[in-house]
Each structure stands twice: as structure tokens, then as C-alpha cells.
ModelCIF file with pLDDT and N, C-alpha, C, O atoms, coordinates in Angstrom:
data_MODEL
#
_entry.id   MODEL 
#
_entity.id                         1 
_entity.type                       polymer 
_entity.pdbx_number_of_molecules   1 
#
_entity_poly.entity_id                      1 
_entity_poly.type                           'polypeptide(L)' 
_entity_poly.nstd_linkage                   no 
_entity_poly.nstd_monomer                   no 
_entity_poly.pdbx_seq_one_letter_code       
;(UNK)(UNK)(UNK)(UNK)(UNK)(UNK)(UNK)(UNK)(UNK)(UNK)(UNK)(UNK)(UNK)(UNK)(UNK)(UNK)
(UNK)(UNK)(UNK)(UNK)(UNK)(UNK)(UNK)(UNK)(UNK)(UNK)(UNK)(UNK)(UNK)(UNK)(UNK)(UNK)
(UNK)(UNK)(UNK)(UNK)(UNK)(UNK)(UNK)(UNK)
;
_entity_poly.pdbx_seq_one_letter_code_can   XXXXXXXXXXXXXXXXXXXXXXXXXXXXXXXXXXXXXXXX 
_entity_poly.pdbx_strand_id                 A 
#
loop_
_entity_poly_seq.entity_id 
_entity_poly_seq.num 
_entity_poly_seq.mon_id 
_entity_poly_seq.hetero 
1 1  UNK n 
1 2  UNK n 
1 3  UNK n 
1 4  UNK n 
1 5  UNK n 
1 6  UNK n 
1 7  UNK n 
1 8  UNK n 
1 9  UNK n 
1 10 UNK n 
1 11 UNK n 
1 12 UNK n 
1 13 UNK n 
1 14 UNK n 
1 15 UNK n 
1 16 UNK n 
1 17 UNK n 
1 18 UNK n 
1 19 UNK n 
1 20 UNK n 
1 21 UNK n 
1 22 UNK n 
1 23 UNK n 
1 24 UNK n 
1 25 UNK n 
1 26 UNK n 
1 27 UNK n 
1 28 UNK n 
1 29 UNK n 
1 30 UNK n 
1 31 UNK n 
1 32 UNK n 
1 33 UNK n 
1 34 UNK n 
1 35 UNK n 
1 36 UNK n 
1 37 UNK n 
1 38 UNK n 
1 39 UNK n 
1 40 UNK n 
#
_struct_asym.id          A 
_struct_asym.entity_id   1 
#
loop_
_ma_qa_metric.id 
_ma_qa_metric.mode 
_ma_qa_metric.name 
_ma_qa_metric.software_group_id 
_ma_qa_metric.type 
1 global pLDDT . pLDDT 
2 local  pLDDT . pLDDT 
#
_ma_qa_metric_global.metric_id      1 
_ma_qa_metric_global.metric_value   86.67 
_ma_qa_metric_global.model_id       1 
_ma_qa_metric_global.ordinal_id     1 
#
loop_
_ma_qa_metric_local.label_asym_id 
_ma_qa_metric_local.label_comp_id 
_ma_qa_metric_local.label_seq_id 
_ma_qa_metric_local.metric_id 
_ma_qa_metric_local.metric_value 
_ma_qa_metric_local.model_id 
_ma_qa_metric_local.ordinal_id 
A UNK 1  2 81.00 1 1  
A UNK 2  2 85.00 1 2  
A UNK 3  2 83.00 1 3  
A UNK 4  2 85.00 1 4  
A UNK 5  2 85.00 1 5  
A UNK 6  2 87.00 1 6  
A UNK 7  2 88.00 1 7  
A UNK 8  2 88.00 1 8  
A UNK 9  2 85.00 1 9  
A UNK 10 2 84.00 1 10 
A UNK 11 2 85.00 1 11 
A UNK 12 2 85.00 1 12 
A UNK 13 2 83.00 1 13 
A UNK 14 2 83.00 1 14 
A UNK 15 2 83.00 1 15 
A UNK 16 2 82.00 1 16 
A UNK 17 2 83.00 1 17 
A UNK 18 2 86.00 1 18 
A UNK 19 2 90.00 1 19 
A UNK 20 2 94.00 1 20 
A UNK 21 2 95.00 1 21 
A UNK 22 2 96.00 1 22 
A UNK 23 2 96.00 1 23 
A UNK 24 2 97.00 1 24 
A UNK 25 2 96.00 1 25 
A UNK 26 2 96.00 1 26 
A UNK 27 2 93.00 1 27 
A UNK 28 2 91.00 1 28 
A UNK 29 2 88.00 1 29 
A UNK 30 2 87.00 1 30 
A UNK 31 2 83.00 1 31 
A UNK 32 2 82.00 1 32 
A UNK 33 2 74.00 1 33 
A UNK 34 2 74.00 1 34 
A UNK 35 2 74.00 1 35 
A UNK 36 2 80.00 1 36 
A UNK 37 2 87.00 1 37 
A UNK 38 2 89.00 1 38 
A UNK 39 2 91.00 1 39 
A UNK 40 2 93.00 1 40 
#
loop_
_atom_site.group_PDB 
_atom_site.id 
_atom_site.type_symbol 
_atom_site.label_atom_id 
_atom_site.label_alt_id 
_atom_site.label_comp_id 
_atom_site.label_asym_id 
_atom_site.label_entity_id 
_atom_site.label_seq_id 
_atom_site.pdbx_PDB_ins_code 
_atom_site.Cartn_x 
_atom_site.Cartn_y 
_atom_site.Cartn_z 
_atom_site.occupancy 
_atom_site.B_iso_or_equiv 
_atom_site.pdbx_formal_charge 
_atom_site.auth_seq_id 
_atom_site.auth_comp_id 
_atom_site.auth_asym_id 
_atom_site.auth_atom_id 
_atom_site.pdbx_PDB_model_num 
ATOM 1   N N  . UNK A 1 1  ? 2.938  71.054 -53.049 1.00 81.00 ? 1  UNK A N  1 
ATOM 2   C CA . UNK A 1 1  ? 4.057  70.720 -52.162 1.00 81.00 ? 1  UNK A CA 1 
ATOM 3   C C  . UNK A 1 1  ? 4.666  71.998 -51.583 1.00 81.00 ? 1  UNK A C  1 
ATOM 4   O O  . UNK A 1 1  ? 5.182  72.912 -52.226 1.00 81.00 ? 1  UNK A O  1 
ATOM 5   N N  . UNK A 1 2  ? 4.507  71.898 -50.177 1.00 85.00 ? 2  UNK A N  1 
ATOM 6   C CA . UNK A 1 2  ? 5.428  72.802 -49.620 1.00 85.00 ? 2  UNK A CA 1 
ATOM 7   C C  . UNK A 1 2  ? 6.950  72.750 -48.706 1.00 85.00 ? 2  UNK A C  1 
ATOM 8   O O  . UNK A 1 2  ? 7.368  71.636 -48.392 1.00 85.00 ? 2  UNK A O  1 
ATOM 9   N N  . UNK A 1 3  ? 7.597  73.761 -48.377 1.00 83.00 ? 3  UNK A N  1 
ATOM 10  C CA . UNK A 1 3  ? 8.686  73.703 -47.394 1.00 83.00 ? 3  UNK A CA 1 
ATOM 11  C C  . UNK A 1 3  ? 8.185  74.058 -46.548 1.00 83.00 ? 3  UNK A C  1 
ATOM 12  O O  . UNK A 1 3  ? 7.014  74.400 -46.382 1.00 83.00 ? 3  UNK A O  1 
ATOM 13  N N  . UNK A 1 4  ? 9.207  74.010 -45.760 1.00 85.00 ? 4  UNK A N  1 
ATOM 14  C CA . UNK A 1 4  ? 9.359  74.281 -43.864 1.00 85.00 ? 4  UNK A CA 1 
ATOM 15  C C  . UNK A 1 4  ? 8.499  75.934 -44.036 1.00 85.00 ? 4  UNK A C  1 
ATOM 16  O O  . UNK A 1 4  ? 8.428  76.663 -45.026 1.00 85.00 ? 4  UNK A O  1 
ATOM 17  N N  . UNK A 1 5  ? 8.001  76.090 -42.819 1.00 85.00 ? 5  UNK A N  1 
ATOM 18  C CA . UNK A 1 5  ? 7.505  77.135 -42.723 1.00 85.00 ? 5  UNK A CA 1 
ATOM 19  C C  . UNK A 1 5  ? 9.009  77.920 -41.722 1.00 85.00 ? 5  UNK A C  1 
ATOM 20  O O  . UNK A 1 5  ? 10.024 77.336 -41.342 1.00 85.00 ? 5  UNK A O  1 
ATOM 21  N N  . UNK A 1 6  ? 8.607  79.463 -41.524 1.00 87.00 ? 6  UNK A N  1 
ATOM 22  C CA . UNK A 1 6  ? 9.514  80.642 -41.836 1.00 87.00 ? 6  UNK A CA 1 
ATOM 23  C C  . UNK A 1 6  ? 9.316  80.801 -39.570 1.00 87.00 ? 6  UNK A C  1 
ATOM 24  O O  . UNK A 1 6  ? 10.119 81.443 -38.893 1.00 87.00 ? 6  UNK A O  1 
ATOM 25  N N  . UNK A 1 7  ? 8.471  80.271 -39.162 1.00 88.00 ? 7  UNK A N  1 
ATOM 26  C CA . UNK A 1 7  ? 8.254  80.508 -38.059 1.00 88.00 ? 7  UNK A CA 1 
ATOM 27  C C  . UNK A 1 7  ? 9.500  80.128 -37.142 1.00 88.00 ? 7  UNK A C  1 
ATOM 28  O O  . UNK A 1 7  ? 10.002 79.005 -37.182 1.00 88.00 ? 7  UNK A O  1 
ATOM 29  N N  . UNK A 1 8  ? 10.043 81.324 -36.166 1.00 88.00 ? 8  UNK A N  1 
ATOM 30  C CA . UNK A 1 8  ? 11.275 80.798 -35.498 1.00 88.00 ? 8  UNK A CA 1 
ATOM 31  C C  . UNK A 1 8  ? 10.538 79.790 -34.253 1.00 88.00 ? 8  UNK A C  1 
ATOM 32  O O  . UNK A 1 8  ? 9.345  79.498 -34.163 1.00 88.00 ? 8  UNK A O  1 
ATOM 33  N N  . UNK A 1 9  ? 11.665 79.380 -33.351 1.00 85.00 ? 9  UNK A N  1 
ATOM 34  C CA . UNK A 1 9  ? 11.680 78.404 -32.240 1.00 85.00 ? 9  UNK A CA 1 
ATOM 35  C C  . UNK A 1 9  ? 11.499 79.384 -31.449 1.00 85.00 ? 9  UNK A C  1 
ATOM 36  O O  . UNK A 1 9  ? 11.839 80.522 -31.772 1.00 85.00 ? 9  UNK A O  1 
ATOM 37  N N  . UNK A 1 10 ? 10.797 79.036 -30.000 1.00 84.00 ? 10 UNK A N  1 
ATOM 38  C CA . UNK A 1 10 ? 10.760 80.091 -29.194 1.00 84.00 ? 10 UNK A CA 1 
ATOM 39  C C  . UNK A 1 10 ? 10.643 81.510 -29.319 1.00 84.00 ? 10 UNK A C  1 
ATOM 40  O O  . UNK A 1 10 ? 11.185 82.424 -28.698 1.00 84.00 ? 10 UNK A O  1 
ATOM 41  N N  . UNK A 1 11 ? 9.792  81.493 -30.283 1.00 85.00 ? 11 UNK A N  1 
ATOM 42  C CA . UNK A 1 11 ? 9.324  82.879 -30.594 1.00 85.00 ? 11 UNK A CA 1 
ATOM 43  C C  . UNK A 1 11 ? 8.089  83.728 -29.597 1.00 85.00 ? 11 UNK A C  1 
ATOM 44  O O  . UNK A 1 11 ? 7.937  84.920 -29.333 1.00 85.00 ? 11 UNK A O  1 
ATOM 45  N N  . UNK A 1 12 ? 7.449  82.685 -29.273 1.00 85.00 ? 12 UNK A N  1 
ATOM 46  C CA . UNK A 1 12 ? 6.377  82.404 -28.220 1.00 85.00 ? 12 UNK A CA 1 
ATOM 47  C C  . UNK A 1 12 ? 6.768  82.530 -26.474 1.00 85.00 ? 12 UNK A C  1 
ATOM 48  O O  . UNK A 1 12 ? 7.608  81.697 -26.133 1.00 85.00 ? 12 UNK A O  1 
ATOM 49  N N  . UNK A 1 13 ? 6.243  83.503 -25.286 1.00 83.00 ? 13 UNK A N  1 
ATOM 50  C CA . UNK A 1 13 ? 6.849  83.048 -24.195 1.00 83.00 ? 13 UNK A CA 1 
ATOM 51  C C  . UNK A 1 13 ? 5.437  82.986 -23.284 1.00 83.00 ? 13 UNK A C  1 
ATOM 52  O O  . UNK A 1 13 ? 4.844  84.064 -23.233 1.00 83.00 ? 13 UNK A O  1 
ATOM 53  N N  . UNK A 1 14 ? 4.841  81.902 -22.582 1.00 83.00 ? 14 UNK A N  1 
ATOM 54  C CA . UNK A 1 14 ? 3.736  81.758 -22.114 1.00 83.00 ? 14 UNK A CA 1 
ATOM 55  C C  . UNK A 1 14 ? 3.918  82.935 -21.121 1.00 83.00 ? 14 UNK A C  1 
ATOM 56  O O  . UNK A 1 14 ? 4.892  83.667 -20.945 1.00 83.00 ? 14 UNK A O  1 
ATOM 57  N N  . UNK A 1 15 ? 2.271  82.898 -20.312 1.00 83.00 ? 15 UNK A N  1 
ATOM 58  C CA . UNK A 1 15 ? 1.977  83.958 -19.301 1.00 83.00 ? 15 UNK A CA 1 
ATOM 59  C C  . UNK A 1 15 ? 3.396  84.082 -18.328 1.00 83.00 ? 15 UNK A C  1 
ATOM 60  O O  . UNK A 1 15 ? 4.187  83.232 -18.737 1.00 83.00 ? 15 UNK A O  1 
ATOM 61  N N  . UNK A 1 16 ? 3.965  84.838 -17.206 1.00 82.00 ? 16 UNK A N  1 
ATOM 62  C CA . UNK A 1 16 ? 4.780  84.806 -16.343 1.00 82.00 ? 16 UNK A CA 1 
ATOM 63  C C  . UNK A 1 16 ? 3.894  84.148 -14.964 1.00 82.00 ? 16 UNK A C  1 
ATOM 64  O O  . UNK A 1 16 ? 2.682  84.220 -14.762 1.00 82.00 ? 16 UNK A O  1 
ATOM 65  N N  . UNK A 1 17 ? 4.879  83.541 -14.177 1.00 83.00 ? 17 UNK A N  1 
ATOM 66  C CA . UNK A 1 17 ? 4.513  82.945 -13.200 1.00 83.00 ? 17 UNK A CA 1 
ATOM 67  C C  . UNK A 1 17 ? 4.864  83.482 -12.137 1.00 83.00 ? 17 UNK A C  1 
ATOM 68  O O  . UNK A 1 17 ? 6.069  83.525 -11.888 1.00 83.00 ? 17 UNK A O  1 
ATOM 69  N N  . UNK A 1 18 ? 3.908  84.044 -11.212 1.00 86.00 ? 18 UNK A N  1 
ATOM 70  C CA . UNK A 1 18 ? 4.625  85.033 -10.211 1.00 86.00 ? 18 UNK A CA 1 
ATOM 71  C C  . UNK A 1 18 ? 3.581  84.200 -8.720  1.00 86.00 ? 18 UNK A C  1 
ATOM 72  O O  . UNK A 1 18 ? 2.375  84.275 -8.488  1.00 86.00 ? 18 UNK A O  1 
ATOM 73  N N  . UNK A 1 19 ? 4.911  83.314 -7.826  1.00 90.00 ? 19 UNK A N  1 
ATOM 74  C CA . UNK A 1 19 ? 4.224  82.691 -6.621  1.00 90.00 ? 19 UNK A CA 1 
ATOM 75  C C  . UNK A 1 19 ? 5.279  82.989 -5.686  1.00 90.00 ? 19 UNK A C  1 
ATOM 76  O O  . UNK A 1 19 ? 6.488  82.765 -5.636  1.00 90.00 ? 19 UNK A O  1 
ATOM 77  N N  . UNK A 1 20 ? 4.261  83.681 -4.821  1.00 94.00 ? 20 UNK A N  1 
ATOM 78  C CA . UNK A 1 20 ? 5.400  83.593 -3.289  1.00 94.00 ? 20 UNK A CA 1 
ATOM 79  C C  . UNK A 1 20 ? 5.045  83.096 -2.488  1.00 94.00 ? 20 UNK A C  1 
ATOM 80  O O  . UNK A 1 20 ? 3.935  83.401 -2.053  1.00 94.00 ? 20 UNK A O  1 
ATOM 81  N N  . UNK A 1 21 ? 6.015  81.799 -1.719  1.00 95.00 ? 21 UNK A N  1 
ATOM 82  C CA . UNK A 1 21 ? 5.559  80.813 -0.709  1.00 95.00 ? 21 UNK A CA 1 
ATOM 83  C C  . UNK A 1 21 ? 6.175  81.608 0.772   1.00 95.00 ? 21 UNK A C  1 
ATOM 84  O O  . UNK A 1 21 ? 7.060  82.452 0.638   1.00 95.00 ? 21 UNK A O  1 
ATOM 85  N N  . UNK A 1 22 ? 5.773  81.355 1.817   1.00 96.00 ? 22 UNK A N  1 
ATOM 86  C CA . UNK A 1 22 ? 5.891  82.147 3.276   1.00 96.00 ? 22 UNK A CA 1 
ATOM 87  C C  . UNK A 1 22 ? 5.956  81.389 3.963   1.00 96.00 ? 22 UNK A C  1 
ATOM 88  O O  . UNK A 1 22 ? 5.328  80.386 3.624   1.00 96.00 ? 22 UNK A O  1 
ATOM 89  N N  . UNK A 1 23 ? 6.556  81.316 5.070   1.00 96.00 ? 23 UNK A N  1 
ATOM 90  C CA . UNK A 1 23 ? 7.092  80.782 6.057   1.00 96.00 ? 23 UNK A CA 1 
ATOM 91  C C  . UNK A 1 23 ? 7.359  81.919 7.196   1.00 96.00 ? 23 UNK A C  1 
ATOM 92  O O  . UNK A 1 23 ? 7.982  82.967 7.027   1.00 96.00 ? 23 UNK A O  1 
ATOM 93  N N  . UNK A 1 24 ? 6.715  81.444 8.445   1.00 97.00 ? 24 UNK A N  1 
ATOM 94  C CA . UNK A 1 24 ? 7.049  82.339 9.800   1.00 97.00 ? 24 UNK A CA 1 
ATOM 95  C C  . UNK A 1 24 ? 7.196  81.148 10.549  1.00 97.00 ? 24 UNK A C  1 
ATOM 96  O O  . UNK A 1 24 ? 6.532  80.119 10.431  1.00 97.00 ? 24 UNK A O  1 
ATOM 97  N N  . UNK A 1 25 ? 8.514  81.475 11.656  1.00 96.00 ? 25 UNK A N  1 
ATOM 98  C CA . UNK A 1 25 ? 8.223  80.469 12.817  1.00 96.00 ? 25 UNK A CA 1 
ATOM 99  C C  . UNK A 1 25 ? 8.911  80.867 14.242  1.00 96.00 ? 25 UNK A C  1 
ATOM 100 O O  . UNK A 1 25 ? 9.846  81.638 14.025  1.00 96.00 ? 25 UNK A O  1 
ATOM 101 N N  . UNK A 1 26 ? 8.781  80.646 15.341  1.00 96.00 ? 26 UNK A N  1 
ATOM 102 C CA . UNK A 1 26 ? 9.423  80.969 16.369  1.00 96.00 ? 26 UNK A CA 1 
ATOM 103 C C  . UNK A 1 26 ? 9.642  79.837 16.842  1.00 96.00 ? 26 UNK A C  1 
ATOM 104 O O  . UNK A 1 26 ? 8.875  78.880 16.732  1.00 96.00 ? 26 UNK A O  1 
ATOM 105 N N  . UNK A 1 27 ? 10.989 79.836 17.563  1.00 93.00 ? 27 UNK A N  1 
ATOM 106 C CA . UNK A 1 27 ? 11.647 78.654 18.154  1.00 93.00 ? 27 UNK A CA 1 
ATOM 107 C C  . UNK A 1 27 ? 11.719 79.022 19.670  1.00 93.00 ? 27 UNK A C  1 
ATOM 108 O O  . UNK A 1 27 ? 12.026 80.196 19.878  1.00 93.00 ? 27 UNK A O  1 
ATOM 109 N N  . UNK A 1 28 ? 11.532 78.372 20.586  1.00 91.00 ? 28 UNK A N  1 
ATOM 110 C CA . UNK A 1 28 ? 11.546 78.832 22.170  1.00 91.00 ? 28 UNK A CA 1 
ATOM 111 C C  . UNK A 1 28 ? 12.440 77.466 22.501  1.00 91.00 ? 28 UNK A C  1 
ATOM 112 O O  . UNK A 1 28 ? 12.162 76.301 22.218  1.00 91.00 ? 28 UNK A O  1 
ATOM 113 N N  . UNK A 1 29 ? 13.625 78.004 23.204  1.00 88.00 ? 29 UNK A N  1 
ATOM 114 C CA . UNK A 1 29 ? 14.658 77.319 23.754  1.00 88.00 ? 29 UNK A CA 1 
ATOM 115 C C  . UNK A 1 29 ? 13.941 76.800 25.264  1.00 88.00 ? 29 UNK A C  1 
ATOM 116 O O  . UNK A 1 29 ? 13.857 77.595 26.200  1.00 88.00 ? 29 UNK A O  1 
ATOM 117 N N  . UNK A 1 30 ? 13.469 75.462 25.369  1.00 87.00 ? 30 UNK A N  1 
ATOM 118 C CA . UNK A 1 30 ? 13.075 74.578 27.024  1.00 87.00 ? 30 UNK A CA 1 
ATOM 119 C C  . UNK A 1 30 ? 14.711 74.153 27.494  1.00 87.00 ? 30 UNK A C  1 
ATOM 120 O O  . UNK A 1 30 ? 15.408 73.234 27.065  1.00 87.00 ? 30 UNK A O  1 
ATOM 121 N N  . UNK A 1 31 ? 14.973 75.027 28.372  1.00 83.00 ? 31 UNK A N  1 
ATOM 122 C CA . UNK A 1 31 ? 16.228 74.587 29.356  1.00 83.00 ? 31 UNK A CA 1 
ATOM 123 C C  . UNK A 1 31 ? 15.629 73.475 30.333  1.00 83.00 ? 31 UNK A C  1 
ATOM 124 O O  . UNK A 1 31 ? 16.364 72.645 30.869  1.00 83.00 ? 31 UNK A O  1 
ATOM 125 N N  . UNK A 1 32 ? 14.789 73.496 30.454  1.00 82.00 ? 32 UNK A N  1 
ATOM 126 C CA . UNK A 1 32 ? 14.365 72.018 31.539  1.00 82.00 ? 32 UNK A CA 1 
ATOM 127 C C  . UNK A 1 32 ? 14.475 71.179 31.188  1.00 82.00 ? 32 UNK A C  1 
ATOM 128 O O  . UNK A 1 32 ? 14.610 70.309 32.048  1.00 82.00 ? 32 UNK A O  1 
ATOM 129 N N  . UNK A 1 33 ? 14.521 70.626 29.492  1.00 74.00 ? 33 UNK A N  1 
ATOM 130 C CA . UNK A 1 33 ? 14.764 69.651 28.953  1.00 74.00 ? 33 UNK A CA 1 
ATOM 131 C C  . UNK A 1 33 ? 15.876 69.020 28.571  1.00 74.00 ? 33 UNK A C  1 
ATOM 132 O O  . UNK A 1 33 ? 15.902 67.894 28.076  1.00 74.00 ? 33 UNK A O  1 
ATOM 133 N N  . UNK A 1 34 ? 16.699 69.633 28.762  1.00 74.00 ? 34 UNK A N  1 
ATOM 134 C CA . UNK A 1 34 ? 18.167 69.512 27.654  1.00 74.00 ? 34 UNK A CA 1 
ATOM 135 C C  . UNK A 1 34 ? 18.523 70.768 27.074  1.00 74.00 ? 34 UNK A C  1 
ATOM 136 O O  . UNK A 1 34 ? 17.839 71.746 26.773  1.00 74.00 ? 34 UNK A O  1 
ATOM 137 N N  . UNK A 1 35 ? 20.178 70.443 26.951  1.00 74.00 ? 35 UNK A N  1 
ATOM 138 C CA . UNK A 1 35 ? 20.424 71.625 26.206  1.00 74.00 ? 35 UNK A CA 1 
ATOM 139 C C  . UNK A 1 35 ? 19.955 71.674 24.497  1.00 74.00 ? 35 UNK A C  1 
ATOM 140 O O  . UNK A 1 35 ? 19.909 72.674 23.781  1.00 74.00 ? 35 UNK A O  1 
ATOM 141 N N  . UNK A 1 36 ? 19.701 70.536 24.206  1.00 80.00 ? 36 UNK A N  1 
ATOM 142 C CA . UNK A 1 36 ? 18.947 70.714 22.351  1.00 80.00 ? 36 UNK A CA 1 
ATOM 143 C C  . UNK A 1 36 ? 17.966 70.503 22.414  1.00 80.00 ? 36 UNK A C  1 
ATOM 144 O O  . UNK A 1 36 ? 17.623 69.564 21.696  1.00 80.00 ? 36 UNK A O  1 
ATOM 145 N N  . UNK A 1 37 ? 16.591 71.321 23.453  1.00 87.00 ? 37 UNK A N  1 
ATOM 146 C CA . UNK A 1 37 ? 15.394 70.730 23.312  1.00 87.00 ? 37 UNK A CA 1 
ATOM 147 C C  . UNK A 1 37 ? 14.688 71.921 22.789  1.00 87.00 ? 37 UNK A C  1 
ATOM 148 O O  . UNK A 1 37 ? 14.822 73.041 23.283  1.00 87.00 ? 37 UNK A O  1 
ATOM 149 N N  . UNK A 1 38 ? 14.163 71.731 22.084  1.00 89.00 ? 38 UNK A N  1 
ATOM 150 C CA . UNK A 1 38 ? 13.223 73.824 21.351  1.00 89.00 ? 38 UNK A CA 1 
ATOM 151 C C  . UNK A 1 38 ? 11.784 73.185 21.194  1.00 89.00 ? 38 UNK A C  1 
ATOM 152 O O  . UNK A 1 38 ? 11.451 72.042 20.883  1.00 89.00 ? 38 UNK A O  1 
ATOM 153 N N  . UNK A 1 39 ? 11.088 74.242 21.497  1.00 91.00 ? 39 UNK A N  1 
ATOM 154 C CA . UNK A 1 39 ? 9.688  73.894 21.008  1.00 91.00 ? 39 UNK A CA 1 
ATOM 155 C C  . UNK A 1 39 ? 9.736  74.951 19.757  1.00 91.00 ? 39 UNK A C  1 
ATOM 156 O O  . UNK A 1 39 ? 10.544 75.845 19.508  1.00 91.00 ? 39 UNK A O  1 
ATOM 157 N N  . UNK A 1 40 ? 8.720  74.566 19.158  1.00 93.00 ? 40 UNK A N  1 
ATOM 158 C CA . UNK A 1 40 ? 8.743  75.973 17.699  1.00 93.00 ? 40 UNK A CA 1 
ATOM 159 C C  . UNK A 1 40 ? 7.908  75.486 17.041  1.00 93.00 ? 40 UNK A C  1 
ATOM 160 O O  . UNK A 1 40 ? 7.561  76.019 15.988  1.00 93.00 ? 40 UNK A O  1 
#
């Protein structure tokens, strides 16, 4: 018969996660259309 073992909680920290998501965009203001019309 044994007890609890001696091992702490979160002693363990998996690999690190390193993601970078990107985004580019250009917006072009159409005055022929309206004043809220953009292409982009």
C-alpha cells in the first residue's frame, strides 16, 4: 500500500507556441459611387 505520490501540479510546461497571423489591405475611396463606397 501506497500514498499520494510527491509530484507537484504544473510542474510540467508543454512546447511554446509561437504563430503570427498577417493581414495587408488597401482601401480605395470610388467617389462616383457614393460617399461610403470603397473598393479594398
Amino acid at each position: 500500500a501506497t500514498g499520494f505520490g510527491n509530484a507537484p501540479v504544473g510542474q510540467i510546461a508543454g512546447p511554446d507556441q509561437f504563430n503570427i497571423d498577417l493581414a495587408i489591405l488597401k482601401r480605395f475611396r470610388l467617389p462616383f459611387a457614393g460617399e461610403a463606397s470603397n473598393l479594398e
